[in-house]
C-alpha atoms as a PDB file:
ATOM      1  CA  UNK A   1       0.000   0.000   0.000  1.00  0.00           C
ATOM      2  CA  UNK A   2       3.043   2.561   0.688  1.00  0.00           C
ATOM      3  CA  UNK A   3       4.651   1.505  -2.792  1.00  0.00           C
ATOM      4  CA  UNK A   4       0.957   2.385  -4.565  1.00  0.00           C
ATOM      5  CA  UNK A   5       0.712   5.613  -3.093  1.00  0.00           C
ATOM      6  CA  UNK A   6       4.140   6.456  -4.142  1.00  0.00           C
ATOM      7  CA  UNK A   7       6.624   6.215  -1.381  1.00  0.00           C
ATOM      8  CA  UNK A   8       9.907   4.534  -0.600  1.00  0.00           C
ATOM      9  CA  UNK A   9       9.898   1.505   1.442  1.00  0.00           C
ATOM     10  CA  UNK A  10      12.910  -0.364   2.738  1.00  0.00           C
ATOM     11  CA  UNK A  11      13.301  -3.177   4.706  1.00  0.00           C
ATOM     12  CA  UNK A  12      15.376  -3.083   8.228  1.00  0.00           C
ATOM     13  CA  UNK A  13      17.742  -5.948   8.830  1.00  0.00           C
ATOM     14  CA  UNK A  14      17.025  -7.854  12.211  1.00  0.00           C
ATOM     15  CA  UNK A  15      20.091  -8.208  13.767  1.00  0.00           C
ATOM     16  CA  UNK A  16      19.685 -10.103  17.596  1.00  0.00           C
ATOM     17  CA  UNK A  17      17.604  -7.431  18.724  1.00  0.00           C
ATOM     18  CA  UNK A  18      14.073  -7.331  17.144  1.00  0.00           C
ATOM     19  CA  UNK A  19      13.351  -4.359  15.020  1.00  0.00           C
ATOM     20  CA  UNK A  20      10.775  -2.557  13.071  1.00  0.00           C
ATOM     21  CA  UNK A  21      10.195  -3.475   9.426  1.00  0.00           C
ATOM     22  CA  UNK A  22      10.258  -0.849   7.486  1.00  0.00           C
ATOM     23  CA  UNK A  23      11.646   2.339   6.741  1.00  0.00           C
ATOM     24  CA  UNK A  24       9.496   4.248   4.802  1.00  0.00           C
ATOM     25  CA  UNK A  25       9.994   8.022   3.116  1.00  0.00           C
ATOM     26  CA  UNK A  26       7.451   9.851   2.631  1.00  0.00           C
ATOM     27  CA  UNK A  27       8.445  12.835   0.751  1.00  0.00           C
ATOM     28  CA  UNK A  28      11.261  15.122   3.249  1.00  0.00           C
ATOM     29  CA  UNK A  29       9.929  12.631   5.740  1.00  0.00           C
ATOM     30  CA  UNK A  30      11.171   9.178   7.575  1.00  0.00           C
ATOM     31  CA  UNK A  31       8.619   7.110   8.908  1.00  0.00           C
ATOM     32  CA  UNK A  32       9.867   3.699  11.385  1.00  0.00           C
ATOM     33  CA  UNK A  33       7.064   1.304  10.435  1.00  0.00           C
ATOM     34  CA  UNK A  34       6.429  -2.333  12.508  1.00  0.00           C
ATOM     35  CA  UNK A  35       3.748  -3.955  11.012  1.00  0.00           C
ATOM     36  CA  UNK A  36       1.502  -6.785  13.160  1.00  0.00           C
ATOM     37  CA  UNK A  37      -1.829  -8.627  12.049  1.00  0.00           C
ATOM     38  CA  UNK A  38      -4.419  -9.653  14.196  1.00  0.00           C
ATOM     39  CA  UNK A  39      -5.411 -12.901  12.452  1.00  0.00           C
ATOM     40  CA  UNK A  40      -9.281 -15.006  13.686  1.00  0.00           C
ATOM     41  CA  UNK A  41      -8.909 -17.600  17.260  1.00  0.00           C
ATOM     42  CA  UNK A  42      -7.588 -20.899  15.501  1.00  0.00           C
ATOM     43  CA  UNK A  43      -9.857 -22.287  18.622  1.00  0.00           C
ATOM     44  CA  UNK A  44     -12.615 -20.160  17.444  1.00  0.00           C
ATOM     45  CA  UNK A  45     -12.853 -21.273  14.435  1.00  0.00           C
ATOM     46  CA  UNK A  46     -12.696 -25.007  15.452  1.00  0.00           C
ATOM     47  CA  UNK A  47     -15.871 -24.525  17.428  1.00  0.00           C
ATOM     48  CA  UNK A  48     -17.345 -22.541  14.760  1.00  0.00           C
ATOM     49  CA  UNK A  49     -16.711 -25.248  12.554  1.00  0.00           C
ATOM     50  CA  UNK A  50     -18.097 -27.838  15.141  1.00  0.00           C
ATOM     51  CA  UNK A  51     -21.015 -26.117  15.673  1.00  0.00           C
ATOM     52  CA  UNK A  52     -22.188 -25.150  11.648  1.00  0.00           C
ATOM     53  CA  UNK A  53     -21.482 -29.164  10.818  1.00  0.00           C
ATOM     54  CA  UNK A  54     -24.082 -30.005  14.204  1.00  0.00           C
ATOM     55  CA  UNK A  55     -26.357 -27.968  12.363  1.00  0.00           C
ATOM     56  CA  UNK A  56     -26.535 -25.521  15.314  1.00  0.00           C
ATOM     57  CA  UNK A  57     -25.797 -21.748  15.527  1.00  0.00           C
ATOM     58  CA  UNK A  58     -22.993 -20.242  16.208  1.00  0.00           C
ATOM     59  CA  UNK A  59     -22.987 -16.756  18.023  1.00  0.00           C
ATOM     60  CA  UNK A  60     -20.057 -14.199  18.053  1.00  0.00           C
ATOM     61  CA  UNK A  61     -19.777 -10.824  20.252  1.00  0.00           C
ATOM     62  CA  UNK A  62     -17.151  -8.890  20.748  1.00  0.00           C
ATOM     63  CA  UNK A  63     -17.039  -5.768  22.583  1.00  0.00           C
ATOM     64  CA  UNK A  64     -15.682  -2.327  21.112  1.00  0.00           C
ATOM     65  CA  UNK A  65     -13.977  -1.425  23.845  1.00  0.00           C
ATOM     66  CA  UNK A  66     -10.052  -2.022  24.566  1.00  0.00           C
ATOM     67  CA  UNK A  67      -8.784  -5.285  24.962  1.00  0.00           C
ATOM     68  CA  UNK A  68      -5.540  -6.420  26.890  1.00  0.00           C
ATOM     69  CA  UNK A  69      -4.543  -9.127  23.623  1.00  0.00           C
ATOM     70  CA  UNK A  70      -4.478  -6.026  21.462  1.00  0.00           C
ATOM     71  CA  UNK A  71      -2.680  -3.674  23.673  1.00  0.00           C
ATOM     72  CA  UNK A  72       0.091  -6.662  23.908  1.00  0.00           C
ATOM     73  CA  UNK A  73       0.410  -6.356  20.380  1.00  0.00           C
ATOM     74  CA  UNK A  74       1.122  -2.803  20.579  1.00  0.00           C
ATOM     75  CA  UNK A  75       3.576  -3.117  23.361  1.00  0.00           C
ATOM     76  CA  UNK A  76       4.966  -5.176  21.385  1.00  0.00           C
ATOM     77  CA  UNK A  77       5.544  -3.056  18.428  1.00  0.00           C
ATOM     78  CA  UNK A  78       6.598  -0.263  20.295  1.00  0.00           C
ATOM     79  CA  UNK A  79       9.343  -2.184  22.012  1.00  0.00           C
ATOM     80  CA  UNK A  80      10.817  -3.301  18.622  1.00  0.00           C
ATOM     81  CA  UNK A  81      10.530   0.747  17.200  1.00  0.00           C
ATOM     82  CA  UNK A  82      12.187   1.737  20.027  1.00  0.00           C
ATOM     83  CA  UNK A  83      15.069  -0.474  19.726  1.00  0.00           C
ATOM     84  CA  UNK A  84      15.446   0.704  16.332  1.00  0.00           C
ATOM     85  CA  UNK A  85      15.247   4.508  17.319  1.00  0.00           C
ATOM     86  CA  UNK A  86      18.556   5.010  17.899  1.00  0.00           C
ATOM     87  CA  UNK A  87      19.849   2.672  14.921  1.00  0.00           C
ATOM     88  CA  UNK A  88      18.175   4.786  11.920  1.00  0.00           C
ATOM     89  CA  UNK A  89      17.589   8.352  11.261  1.00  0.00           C
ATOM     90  CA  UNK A  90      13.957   9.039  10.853  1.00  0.00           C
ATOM     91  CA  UNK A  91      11.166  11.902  11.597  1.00  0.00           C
ATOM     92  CA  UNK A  92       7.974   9.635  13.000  1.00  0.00           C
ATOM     93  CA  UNK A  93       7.223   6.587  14.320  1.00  0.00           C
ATOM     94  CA  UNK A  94       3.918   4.616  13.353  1.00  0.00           C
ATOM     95  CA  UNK A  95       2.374   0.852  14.132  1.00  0.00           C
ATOM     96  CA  UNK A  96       0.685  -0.593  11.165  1.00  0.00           C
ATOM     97  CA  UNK A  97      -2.173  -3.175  12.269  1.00  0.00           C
ATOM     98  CA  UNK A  98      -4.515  -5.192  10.042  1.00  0.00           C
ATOM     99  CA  UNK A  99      -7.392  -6.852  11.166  1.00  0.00           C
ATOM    100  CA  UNK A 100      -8.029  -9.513   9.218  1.00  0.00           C
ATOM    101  CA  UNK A 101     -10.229 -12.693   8.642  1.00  0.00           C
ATOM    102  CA  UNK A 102     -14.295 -13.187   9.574  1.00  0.00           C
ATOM    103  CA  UNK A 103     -13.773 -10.861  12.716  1.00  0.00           C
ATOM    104  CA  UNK A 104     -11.653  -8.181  10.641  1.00  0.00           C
ATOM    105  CA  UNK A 105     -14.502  -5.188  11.120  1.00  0.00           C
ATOM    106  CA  UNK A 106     -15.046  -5.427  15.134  1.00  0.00           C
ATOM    107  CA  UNK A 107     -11.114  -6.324  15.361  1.00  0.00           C
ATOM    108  CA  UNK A 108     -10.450  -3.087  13.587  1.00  0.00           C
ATOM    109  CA  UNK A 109     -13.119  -1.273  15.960  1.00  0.00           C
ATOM    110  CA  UNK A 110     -11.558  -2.775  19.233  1.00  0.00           C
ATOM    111  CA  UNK A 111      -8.044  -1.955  18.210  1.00  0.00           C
ATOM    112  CA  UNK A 112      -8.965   1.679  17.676  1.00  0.00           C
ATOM    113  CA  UNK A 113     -10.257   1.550  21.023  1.00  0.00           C
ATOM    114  CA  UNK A 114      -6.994   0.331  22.689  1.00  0.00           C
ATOM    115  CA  UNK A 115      -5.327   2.625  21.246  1.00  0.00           C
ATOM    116  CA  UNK A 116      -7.810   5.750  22.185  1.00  0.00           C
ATOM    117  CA  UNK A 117      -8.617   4.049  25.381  1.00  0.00           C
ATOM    118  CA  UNK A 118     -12.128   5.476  23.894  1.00  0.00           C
ATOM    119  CA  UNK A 119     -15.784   4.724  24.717  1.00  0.00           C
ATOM    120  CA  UNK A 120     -19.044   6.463  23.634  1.00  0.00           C
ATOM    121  CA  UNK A 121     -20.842   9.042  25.946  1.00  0.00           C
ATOM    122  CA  UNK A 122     -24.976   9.267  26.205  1.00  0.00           C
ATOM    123  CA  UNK A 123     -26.230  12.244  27.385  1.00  0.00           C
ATOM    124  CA  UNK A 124     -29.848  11.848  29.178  1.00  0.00           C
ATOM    125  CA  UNK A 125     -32.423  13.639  26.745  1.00  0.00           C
ATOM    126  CA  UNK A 126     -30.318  14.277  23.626  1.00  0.00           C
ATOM    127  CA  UNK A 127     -29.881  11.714  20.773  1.00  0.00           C
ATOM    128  CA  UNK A 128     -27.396   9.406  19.802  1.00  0.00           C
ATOM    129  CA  UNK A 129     -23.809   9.063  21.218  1.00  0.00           C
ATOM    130  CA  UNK A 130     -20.808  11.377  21.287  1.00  0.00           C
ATOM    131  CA  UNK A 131     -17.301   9.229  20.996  1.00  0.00           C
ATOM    132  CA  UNK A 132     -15.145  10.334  24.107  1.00  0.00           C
ATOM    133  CA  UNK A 133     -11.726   9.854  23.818  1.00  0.00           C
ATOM    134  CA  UNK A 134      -8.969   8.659  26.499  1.00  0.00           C
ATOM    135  CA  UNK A 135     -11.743   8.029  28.865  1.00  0.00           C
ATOM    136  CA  UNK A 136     -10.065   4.536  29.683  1.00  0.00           C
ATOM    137  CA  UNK A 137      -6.207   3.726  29.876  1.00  0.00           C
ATOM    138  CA  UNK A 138      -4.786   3.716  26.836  1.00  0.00           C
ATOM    139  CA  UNK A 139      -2.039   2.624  24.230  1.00  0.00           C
ATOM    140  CA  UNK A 140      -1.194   6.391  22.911  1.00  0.00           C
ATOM    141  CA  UNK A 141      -0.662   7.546  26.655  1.00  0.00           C
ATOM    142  CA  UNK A 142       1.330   4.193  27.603  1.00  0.00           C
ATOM    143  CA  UNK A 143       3.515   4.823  24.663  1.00  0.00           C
ATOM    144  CA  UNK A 144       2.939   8.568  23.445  1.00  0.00           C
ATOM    145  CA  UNK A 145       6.969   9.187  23.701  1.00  0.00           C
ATOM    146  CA  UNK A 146       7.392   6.235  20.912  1.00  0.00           C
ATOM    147  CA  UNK A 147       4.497   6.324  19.189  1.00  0.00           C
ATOM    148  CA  UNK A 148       3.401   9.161  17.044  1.00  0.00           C
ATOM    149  CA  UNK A 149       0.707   7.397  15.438  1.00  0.00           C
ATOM    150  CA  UNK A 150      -1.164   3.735  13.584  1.00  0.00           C
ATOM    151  CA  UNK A 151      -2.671   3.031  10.425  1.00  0.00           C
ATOM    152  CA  UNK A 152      -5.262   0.968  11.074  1.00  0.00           C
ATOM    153  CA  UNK A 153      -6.254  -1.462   8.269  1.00  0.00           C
ATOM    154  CA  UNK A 154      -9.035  -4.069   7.764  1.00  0.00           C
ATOM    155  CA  UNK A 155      -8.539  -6.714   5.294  1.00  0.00           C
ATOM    156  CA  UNK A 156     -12.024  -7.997   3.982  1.00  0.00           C
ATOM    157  CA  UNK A 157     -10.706 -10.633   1.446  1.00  0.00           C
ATOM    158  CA  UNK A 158      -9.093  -8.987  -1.611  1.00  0.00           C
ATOM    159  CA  UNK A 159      -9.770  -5.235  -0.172  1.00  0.00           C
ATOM    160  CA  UNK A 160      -8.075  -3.550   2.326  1.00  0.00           C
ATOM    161  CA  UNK A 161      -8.522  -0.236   3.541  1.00  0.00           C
ATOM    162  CA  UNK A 162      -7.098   1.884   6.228  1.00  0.00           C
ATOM    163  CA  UNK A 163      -6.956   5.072   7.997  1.00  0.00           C
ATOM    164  CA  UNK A 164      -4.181   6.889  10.126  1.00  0.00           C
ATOM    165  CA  UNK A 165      -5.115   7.522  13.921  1.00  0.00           C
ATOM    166  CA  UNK A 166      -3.187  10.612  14.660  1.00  0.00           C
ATOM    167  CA  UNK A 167      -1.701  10.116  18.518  1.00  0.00           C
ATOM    168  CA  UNK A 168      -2.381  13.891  19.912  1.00  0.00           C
ATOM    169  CA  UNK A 169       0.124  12.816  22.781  1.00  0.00           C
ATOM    170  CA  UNK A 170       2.691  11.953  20.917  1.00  0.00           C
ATOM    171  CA  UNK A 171       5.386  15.292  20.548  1.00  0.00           C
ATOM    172  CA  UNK A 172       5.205  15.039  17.468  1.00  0.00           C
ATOM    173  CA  UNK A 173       1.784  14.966  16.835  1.00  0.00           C
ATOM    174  CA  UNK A 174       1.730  18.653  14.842  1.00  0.00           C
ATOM    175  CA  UNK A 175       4.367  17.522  12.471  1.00  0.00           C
ATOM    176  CA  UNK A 176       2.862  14.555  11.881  1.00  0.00           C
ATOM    177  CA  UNK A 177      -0.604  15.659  10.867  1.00  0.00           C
ATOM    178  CA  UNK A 178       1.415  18.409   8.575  1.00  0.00           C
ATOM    179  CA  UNK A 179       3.661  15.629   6.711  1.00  0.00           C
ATOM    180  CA  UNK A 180       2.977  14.033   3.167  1.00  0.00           C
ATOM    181  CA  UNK A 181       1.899  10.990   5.100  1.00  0.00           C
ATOM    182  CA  UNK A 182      -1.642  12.458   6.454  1.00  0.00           C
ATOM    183  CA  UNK A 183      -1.901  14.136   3.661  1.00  0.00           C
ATOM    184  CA  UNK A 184      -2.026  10.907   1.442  1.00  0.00           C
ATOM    185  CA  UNK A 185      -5.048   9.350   3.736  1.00  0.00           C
ATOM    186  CA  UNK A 186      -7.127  12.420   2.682  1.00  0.00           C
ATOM    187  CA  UNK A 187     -10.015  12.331   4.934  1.00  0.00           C
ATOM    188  CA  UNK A 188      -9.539   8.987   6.638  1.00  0.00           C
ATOM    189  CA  UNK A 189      -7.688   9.923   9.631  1.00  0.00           C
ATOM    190  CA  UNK A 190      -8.761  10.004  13.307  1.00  0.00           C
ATOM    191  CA  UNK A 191      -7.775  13.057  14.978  1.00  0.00           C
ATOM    192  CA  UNK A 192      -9.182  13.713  18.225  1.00  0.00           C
ATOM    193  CA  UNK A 193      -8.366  17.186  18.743  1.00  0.00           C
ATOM    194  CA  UNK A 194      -9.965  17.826  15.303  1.00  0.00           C
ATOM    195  CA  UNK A 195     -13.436  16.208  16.629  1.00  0.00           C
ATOM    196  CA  UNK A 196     -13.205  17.690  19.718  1.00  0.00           C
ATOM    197  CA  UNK A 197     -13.063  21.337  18.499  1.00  0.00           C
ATOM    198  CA  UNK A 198     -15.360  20.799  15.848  1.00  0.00           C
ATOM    199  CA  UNK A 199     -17.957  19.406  18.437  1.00  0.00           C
ATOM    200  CA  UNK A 200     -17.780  15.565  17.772  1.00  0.00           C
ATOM    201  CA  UNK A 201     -16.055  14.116  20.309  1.00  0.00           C
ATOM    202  CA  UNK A 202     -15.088  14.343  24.315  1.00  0.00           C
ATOM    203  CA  UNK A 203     -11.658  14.345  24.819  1.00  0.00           C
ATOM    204  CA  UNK A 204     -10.425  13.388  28.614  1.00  0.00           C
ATOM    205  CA  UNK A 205      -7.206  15.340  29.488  1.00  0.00           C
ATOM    206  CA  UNK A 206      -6.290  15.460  32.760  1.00  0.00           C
ATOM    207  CA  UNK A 207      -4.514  12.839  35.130  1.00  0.00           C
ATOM    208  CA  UNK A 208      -7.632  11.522  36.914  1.00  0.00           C
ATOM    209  CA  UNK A 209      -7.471   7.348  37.597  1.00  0.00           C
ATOM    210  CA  UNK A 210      -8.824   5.872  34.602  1.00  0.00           C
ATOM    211  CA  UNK A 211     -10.154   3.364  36.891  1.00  0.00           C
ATOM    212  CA  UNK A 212     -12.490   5.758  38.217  1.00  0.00           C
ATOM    213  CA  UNK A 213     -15.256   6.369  35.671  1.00  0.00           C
ATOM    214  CA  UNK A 214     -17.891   8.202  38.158  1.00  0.00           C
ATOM    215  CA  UNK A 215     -14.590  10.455  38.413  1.00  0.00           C
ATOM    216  CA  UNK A 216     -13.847  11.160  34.759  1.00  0.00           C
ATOM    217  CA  UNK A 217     -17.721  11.435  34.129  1.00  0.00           C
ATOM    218  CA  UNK A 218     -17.689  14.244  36.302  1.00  0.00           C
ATOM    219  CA  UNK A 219     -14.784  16.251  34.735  1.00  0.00           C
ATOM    220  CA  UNK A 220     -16.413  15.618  31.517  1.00  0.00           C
ATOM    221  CA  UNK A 221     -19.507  17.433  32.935  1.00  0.00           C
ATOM    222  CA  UNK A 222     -17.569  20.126  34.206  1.00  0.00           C
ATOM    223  CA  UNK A 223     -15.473  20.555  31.212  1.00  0.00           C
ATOM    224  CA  UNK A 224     -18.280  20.495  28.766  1.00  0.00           C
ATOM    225  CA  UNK A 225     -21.061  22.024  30.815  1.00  0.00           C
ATOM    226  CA  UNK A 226     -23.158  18.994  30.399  1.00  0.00           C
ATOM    227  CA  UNK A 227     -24.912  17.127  33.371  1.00  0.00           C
ATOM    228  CA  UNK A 228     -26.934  13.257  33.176  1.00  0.00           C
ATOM    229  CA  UNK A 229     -24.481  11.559  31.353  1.00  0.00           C
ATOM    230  CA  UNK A 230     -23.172   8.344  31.341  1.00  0.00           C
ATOM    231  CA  UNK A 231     -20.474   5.857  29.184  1.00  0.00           C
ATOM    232  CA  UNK A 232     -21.360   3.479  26.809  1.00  0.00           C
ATOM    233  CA  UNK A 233     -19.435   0.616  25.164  1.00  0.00           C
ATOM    234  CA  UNK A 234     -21.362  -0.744  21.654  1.00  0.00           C
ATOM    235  CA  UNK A 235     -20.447  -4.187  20.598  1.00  0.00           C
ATOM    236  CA  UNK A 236     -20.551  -6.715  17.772  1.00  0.00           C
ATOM    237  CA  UNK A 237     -22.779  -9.410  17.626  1.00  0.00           C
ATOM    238  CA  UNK A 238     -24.022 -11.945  15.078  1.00  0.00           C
ATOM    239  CA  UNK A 239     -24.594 -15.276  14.618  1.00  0.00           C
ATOM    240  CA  UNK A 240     -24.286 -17.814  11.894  1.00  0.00           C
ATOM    241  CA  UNK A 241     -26.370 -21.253  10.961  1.00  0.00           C
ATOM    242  CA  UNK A 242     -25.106 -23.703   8.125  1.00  0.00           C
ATOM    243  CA  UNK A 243     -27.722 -23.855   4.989  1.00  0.00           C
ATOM    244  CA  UNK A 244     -27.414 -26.820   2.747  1.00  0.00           C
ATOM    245  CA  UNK A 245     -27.347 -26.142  -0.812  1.00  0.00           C
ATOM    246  CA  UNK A 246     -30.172 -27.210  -3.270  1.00  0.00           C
ATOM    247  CA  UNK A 247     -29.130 -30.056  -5.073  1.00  0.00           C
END
């Protein structure tokens, strides 16, 4: 996907340390780039499997919120960008995740999550649901001195697509959303700071225990004048039954 929109990409030799992947150059700019895949549950699928040949059905939910599996992975790839850090020159740093397989769309949802430690907000008497960001601990705090930002991809078969969550933590973050890179994903980028002034979004910034949501609720009151509200976590379900063919 970096080599169709134009830009140089160049593998990092591993040497005993783990490193990132790529080096990629955007224009002026040098991007570190560690790539990870969040494939379906091999056990999963066995008991899918089980269960569509029995003839019964098979349910699935999984909630957007973050998740501790996903957060590992980003831990991960932070670890291996920071150990490269000081071995090549470079402007940003960026984690490239794909959800793939049946569960690619609420993988990609959840991920976003970690990353924003992010729920949704309902306000008593007013419609629908405002997205609050950093309301929860979160994977752009934990690592917002390695990690300037993720693109985010979702690989649905033969198609992929992706956007670029901006990390509004990161010291970078005003370069970043001015390089060639952001510029490239158009208007699919996340940037909270963007939603938040133009009225979209709640943003949580101060040091309050995350672990204390009556606590954050009530600086989100204060902070946005608005009183009877409460958080709210959407999730994924479905559920599948096997259909024998005509004939």
């Amino acid at each position: 996907m970096f080599k169709h929109l134009g830009f140089d990409v160049e593998p990092i030799p591993t040497d005993a340390e783990e490193r990132a992947d790529w080096k990629v150059t955007v224009g002026p700019s040098v991007f570190l780039v560690e790539e990870k895949i969040k494939l379906d549950d091999a056990e999963m699928l066995v008991r899918r499997r089980v269960a569509l040949d029995g003839g019964q059905v098979f349910p699935t939910h999984v909630p957007i919120k973050p998740d501790n599996t996903l957060s590992g992975i980003t831990r991960k790839a932070a670890t291996q960008i920071a150990a490269t850090a000081p071995h090549v020159p470079h402007d940003f740093r960026i984690v490239w995740f794909t959800a793939a397989g049946r569960l690619h769309e609420p993988k990609r949802m959840q991920y976003v999550a970690t990353l924003y430690g992010s729920t949704n907000i309902f306000q008593l008497g007013q419609p629908g649901l405002k997205r609050c960001y950093f309301f929860r601990n979160s994977d752009f705090f934990r690592h917002r001195d390695t990690l300037d930002g993720a693109v985010v991809a979702e690989l649905d078969g033969k198609d992929i697509s992706a956007r670029l969550c901006l990390n509004p933590l990161s010291p970078r973050y005003k370069t970043l959303k001015a390089s060639p890179l952001s510029a490239s994903f158009g208007t699919a980028i996340i940037d909270p700071l963007k939603e938040e002034a133009d009225g979209e979004a709640f943003l949580v910034d101060c040091d309050l225990d995350r672990a204390k949501s009556n606590e954050v609720l009530q600086f989100l009151q204060s902070k946005y004048s608005v009183d009877k509200i409460m958080d709210m976590d959407m999730g994924f379900a479905s559920a599948e039954v096997s259909v024998k063919a005509d004939g």
